[in-house]
PDB file of N, CA and C in Angstrom:
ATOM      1  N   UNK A   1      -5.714 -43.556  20.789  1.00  0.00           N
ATOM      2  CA  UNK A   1      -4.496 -43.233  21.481  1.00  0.00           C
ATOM      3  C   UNK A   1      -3.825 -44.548  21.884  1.00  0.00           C
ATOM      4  N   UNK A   2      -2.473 -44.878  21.750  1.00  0.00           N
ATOM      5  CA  UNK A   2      -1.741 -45.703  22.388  1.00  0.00           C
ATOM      6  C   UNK A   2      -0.606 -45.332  23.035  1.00  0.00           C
ATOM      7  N   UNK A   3      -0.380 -45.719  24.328  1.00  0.00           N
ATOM      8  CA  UNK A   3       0.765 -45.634  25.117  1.00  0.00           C
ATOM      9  C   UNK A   3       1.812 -46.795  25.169  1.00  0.00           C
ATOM     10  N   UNK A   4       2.966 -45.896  24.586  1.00  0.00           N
ATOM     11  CA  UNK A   4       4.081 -47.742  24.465  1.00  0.00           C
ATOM     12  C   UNK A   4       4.832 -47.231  26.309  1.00  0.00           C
ATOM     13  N   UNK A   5       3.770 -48.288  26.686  1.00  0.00           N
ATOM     14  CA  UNK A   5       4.876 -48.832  28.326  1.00  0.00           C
ATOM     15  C   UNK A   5       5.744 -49.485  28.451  1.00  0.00           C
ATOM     16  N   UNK A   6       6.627 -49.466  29.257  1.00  0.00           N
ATOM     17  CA  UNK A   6       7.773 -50.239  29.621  1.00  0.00           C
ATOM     18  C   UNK A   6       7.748 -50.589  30.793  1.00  0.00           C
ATOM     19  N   UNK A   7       8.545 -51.555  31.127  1.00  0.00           N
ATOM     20  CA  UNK A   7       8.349 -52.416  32.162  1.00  0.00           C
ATOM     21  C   UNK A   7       9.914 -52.880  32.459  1.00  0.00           C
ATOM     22  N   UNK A   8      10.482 -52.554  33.789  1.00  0.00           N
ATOM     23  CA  UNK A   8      11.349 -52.605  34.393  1.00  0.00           C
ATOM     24  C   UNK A   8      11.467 -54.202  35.197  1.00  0.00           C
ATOM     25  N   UNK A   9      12.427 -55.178  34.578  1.00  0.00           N
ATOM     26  CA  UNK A   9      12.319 -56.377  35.449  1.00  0.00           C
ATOM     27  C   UNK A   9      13.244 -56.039  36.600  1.00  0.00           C
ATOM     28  N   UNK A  10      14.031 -55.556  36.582  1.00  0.00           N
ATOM     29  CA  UNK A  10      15.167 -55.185  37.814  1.00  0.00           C
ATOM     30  C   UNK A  10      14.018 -54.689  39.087  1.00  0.00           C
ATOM     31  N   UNK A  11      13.189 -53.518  38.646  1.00  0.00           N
ATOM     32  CA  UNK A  11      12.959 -52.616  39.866  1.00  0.00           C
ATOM     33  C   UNK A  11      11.163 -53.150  40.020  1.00  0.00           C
ATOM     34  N   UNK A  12      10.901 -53.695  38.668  1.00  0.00           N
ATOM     35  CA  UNK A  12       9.566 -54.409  38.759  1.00  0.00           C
ATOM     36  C   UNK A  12       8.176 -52.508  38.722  1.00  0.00           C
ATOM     37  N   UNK A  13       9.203 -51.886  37.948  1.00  0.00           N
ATOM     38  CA  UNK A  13       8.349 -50.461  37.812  1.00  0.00           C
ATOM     39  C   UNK A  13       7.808 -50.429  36.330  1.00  0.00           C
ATOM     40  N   UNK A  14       6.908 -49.130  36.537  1.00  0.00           N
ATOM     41  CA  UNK A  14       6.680 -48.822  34.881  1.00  0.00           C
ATOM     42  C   UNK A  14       6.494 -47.548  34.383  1.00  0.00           C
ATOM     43  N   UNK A  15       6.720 -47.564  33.198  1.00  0.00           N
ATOM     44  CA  UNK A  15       6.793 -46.007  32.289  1.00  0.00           C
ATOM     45  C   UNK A  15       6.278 -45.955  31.348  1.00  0.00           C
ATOM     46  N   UNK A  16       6.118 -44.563  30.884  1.00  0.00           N
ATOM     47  CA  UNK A  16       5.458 -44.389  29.350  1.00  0.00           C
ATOM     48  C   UNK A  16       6.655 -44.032  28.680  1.00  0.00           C
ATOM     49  N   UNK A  17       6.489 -44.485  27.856  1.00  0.00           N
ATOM     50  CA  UNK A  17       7.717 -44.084  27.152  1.00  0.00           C
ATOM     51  C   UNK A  17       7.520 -43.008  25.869  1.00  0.00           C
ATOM     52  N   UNK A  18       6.285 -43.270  25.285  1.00  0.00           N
ATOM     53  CA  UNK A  18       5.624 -41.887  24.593  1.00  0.00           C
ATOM     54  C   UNK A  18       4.077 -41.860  24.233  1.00  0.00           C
ATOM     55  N   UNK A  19       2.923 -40.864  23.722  1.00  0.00           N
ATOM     56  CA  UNK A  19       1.828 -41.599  23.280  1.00  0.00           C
ATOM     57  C   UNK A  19       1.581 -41.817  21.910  1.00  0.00           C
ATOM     58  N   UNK A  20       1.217 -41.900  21.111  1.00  0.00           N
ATOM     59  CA  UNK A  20       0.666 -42.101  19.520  1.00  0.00           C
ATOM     60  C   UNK A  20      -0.655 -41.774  19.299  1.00  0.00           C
ATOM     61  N   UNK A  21      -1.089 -40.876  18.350  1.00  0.00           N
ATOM     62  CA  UNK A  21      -2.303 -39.867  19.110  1.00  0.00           C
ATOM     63  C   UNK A  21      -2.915 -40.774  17.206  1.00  0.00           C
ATOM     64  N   UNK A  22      -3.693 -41.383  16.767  1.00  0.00           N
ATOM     65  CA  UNK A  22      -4.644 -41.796  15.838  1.00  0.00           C
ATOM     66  C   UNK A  22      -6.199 -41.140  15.576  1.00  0.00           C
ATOM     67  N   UNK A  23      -6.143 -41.097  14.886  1.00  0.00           N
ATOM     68  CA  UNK A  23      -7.480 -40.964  14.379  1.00  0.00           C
ATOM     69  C   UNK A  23      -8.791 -41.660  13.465  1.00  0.00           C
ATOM     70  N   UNK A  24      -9.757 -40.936  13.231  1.00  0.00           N
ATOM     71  CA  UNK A  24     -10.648 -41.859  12.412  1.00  0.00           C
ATOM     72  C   UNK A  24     -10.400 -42.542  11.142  1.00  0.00           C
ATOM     73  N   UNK A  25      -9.096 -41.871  10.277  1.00  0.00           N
ATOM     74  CA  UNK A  25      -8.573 -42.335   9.055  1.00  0.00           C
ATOM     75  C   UNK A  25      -7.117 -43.094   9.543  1.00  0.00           C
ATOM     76  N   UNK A  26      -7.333 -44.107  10.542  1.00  0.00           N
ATOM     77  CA  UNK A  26      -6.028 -44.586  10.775  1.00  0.00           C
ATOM     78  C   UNK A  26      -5.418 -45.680   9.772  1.00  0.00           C
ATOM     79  N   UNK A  27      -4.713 -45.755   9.400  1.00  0.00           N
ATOM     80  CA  UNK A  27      -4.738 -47.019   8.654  1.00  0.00           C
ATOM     81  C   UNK A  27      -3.487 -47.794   9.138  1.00  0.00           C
ATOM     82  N   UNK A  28      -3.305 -49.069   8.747  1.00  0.00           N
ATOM     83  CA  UNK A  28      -1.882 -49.839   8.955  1.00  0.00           C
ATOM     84  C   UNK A  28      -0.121 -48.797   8.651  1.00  0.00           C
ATOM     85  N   UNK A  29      -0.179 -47.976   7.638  1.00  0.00           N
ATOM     86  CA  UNK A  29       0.713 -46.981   6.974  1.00  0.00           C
ATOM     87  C   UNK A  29       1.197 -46.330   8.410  1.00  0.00           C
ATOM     88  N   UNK A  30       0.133 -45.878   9.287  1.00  0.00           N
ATOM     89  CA  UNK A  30       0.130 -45.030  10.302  1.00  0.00           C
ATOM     90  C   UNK A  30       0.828 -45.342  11.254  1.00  0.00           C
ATOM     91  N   UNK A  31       0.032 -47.006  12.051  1.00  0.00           N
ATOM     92  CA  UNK A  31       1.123 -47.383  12.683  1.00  0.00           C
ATOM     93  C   UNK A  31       2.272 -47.791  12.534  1.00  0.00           C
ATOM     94  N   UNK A  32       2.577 -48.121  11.383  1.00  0.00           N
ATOM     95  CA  UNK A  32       3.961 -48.356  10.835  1.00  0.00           C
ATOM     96  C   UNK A  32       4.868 -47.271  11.223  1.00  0.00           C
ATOM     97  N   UNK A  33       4.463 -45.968  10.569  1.00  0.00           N
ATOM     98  CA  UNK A  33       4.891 -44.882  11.041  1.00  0.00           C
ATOM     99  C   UNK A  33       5.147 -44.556  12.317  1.00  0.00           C
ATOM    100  N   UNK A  34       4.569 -44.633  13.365  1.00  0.00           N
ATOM    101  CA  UNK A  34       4.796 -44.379  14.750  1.00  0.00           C
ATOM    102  C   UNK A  34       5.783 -45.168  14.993  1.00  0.00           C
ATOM    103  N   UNK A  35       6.057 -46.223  14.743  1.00  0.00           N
ATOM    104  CA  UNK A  35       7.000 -47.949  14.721  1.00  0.00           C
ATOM    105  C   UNK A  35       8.540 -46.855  14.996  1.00  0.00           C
ATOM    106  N   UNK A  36       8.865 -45.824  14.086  1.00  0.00           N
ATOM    107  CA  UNK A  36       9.905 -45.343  13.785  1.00  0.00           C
ATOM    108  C   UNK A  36      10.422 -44.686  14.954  1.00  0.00           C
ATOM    109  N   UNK A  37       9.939 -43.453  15.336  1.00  0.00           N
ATOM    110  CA  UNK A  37       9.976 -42.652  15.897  1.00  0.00           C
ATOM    111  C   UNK A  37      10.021 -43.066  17.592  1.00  0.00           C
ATOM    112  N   UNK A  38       9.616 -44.548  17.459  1.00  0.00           N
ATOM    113  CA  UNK A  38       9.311 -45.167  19.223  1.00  0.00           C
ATOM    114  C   UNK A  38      10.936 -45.722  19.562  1.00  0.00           C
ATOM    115  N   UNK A  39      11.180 -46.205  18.450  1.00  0.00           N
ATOM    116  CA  UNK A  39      12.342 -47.057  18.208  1.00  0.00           C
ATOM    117  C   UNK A  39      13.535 -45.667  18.326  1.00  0.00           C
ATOM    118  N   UNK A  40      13.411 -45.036  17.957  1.00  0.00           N
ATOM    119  CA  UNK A  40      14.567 -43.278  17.906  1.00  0.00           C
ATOM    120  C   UNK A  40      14.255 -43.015  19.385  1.00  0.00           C
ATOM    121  N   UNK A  41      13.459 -43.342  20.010  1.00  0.00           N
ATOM    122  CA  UNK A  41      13.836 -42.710  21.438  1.00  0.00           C
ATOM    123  C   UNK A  41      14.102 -43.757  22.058  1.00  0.00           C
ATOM    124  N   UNK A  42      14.282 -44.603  21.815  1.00  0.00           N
ATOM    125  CA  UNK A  42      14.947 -46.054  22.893  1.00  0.00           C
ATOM    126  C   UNK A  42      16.303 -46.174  22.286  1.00  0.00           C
ATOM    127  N   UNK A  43      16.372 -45.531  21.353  1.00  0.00           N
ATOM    128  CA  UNK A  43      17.772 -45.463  20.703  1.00  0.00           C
ATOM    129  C   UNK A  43      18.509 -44.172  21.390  1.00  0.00           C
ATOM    130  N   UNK A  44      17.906 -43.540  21.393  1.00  0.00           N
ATOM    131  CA  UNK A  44      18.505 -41.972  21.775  1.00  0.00           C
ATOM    132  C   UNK A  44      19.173 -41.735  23.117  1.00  0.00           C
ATOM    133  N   UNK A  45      18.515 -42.413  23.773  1.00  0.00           N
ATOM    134  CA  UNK A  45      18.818 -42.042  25.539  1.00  0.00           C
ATOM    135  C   UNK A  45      17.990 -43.501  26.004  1.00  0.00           C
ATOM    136  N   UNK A  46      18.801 -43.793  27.132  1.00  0.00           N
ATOM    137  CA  UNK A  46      17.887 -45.180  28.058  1.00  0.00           C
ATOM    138  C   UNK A  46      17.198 -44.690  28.386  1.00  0.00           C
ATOM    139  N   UNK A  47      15.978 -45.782  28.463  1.00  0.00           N
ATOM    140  CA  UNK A  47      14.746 -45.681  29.231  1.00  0.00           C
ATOM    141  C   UNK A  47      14.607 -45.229  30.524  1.00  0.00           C
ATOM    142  N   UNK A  48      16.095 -45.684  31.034  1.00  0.00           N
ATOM    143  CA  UNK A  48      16.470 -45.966  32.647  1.00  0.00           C
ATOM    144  C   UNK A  48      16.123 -44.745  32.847  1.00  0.00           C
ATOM    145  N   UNK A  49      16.613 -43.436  32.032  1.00  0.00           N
ATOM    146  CA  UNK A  49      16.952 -42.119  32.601  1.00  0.00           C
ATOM    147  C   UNK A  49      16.295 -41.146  31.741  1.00  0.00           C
ATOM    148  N   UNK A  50      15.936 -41.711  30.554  1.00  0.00           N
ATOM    149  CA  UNK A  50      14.543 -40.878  30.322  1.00  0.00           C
ATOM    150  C   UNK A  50      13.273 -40.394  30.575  1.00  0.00           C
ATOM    151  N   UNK A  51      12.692 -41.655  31.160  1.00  0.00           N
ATOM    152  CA  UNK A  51      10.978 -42.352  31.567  1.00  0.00           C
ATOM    153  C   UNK A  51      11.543 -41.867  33.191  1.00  0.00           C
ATOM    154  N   UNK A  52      10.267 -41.998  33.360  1.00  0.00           N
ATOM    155  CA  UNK A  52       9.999 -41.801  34.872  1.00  0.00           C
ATOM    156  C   UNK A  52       8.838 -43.114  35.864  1.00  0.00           C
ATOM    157  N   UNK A  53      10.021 -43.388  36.656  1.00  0.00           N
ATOM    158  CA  UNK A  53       9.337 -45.325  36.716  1.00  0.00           C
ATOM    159  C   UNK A  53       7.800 -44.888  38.103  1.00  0.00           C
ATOM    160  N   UNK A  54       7.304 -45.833  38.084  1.00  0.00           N
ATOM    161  CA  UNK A  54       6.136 -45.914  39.124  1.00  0.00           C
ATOM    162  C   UNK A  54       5.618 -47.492  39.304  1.00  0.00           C
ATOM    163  N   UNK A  55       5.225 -47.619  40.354  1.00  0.00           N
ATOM    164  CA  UNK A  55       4.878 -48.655  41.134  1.00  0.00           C
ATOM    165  C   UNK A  55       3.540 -49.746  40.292  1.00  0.00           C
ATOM    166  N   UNK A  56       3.153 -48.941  39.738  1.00  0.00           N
ATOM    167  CA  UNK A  56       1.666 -49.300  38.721  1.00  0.00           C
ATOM    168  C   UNK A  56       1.677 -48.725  37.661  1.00  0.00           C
ATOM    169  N   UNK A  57       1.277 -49.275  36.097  1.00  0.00           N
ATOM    170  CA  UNK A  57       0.983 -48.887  34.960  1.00  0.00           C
ATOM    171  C   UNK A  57       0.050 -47.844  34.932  1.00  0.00           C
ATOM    172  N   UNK A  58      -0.904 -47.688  35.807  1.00  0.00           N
ATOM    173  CA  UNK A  58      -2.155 -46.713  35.811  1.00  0.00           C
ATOM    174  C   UNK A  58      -1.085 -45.485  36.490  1.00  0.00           C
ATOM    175  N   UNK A  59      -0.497 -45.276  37.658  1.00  0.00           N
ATOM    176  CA  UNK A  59       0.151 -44.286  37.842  1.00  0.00           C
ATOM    177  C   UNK A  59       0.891 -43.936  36.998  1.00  0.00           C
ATOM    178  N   UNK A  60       1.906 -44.317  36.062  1.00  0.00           N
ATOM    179  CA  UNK A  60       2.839 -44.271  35.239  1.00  0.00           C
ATOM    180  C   UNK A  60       1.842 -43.501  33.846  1.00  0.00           C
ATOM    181  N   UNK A  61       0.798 -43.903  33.690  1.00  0.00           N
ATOM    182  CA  UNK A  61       0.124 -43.291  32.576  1.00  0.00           C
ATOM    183  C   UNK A  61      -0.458 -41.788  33.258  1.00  0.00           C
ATOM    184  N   UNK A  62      -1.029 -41.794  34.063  1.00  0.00           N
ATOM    185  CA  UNK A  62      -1.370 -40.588  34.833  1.00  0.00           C
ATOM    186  C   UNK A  62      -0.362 -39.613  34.822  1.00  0.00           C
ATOM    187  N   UNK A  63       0.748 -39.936  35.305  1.00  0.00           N
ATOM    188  CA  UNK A  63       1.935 -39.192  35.220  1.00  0.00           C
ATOM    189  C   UNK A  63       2.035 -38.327  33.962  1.00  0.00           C
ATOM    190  N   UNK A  64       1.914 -39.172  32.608  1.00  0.00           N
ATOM    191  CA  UNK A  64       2.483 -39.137  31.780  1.00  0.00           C
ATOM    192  C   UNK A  64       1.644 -38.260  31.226  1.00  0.00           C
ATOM    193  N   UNK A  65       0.068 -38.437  31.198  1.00  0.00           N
ATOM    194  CA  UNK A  65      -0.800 -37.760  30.608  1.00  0.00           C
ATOM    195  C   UNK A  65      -0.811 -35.766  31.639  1.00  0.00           C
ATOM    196  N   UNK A  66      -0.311 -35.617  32.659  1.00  0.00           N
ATOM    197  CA  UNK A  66      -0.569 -34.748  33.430  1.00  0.00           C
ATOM    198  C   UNK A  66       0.593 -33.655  32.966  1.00  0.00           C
ATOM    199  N   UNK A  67       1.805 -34.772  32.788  1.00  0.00           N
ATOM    200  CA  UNK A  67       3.239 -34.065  32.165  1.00  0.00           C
ATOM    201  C   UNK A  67       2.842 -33.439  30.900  1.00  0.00           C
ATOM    202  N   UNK A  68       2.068 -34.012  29.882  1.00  0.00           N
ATOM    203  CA  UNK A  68       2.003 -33.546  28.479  1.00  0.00           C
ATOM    204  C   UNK A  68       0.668 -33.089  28.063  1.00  0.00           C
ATOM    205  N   UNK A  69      -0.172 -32.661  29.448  1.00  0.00           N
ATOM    206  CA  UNK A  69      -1.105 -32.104  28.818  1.00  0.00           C
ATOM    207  C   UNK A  69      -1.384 -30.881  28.848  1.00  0.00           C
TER     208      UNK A  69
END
């Protein structure tokens, strides 16, 4: 699993911005692939008002994992 975080220099917060779920046959192809789809949502809408900011990376992942599980 990888979480692409973001990091707010203005407010000094942080977010998930999505996860990338891998497996035992991962190969380079794969993450390439995820590359796309990370990039379409930072394109789509700001981070500012998409993500949901928090004080710590560990809260910000907690969040994130509680929202989508």
């Amino acid at each position: 699993m990888e979480y692409v975080c973001l990091y707010r220099l203005d407010t000094k917060q942080y977010a998930v911005l999505c996860t990338n779920f891998y497996n035992s046959t991962y190969s380079n192809d794969d993450h390439a692939y995820f590359k796309k789809p990370t990039i379409e949502l930072l394109l789509e809408e700001s981070p500012k008002s998409r993500c949901k900011w928090f004080s710590s990376i560990q809260k910000a992942i907690e969040q994130h994992d509680l929202d989508f599980s």
